[in-house]
Protein backbone atom coordinates (compact mmCIF):
# COMPACT_ATOMS: atom_id res chain seq x y z
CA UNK A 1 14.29 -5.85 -42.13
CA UNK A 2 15.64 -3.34 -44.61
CA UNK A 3 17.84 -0.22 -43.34
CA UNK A 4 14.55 1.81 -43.48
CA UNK A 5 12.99 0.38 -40.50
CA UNK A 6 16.29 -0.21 -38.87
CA UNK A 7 16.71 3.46 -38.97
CA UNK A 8 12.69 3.99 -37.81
CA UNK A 9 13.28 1.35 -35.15
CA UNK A 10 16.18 2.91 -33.48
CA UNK A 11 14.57 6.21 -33.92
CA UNK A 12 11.88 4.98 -31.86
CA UNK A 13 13.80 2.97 -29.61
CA UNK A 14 16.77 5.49 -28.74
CA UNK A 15 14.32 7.57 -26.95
CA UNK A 16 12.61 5.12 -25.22
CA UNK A 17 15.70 3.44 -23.41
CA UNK A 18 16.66 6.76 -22.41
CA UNK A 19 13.38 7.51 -21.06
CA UNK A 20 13.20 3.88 -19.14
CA UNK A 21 17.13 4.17 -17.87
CA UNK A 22 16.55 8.05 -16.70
CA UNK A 23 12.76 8.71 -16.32
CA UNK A 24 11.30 6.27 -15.21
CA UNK A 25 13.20 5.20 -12.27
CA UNK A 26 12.83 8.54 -11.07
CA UNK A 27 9.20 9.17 -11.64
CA UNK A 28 8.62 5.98 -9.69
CA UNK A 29 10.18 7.23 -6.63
CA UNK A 30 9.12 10.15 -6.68
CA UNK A 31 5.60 9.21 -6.71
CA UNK A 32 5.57 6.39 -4.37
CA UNK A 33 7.69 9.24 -1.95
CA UNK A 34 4.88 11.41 -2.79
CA UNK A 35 2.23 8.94 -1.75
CA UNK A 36 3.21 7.85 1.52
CA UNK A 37 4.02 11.41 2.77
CA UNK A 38 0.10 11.57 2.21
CA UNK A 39 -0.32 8.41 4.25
CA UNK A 40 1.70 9.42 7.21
CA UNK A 41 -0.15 12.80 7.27
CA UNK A 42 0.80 16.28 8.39
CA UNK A 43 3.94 16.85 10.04
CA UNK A 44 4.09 19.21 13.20
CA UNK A 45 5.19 22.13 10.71
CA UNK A 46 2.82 21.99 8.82
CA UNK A 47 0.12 21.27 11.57
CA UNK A 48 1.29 24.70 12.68
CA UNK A 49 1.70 26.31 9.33
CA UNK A 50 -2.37 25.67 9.24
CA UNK A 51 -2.57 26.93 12.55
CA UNK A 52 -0.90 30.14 11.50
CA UNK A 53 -3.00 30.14 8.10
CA UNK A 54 -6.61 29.32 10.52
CA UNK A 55 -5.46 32.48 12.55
CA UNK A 56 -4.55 34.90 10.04
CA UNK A 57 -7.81 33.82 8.21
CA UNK A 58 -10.06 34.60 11.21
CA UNK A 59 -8.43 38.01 11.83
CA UNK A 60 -9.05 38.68 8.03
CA UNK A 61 -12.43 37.99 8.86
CA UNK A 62 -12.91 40.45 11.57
CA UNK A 63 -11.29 42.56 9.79
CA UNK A 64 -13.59 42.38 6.68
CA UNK A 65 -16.62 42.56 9.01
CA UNK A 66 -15.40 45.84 10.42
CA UNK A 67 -14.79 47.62 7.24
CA UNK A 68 -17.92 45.79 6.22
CA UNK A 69 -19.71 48.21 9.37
CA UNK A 70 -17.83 51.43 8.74
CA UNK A 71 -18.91 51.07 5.01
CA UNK A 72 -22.42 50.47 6.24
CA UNK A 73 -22.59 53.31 8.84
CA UNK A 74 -20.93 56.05 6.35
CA UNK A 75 -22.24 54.67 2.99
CA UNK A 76 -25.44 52.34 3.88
CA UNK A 77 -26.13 51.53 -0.38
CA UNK A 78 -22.38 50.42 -1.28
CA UNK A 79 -24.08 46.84 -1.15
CA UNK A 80 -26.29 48.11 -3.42
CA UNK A 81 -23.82 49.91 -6.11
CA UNK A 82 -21.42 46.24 -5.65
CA UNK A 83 -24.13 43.95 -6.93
CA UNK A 84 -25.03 46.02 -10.68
């Protein structure tokens, strides 16, 4: 090998070793950490957290379906003047 592809070969190498002693060992554990925290499923915060979200969602709802009414009783074509 001449000292061009010496010089192309580290180039390419440098990087790489990096990447496999600094990456790559951390990539890996953070993806297998990742995948069996989807395995063991929800923890009790976050079942609640989704509680919380399920509840705030529905009162949302009632809410919309109120204003929905009032809109309907004082201005009975704002469906109308929504869908142009």
């Amino acid at each position: 090998m001449g000292e061009m592809e010496v010089a192309i070969f580290s180039m390419i190498m440098a990087p790489f070793i990096l990447f496999m002693i600094f990456v790559a060992p951390i990539w890996v554990i953070l993806h297998y950490r990742g995948k069996r925290k989807l395995e063991e499923g929800m923890s009790e915060d976050d079942a609640l957290r989704v509680r919380e979200l399920v509840d705030q969602a529905e009162k949302m709802r009632e809410r919309i379906r109120n204003l929905e009414n009032l809109l309907d009783a004082e201005h009975g074509d704002w469906r109308k003047s929504q869908h142009r």
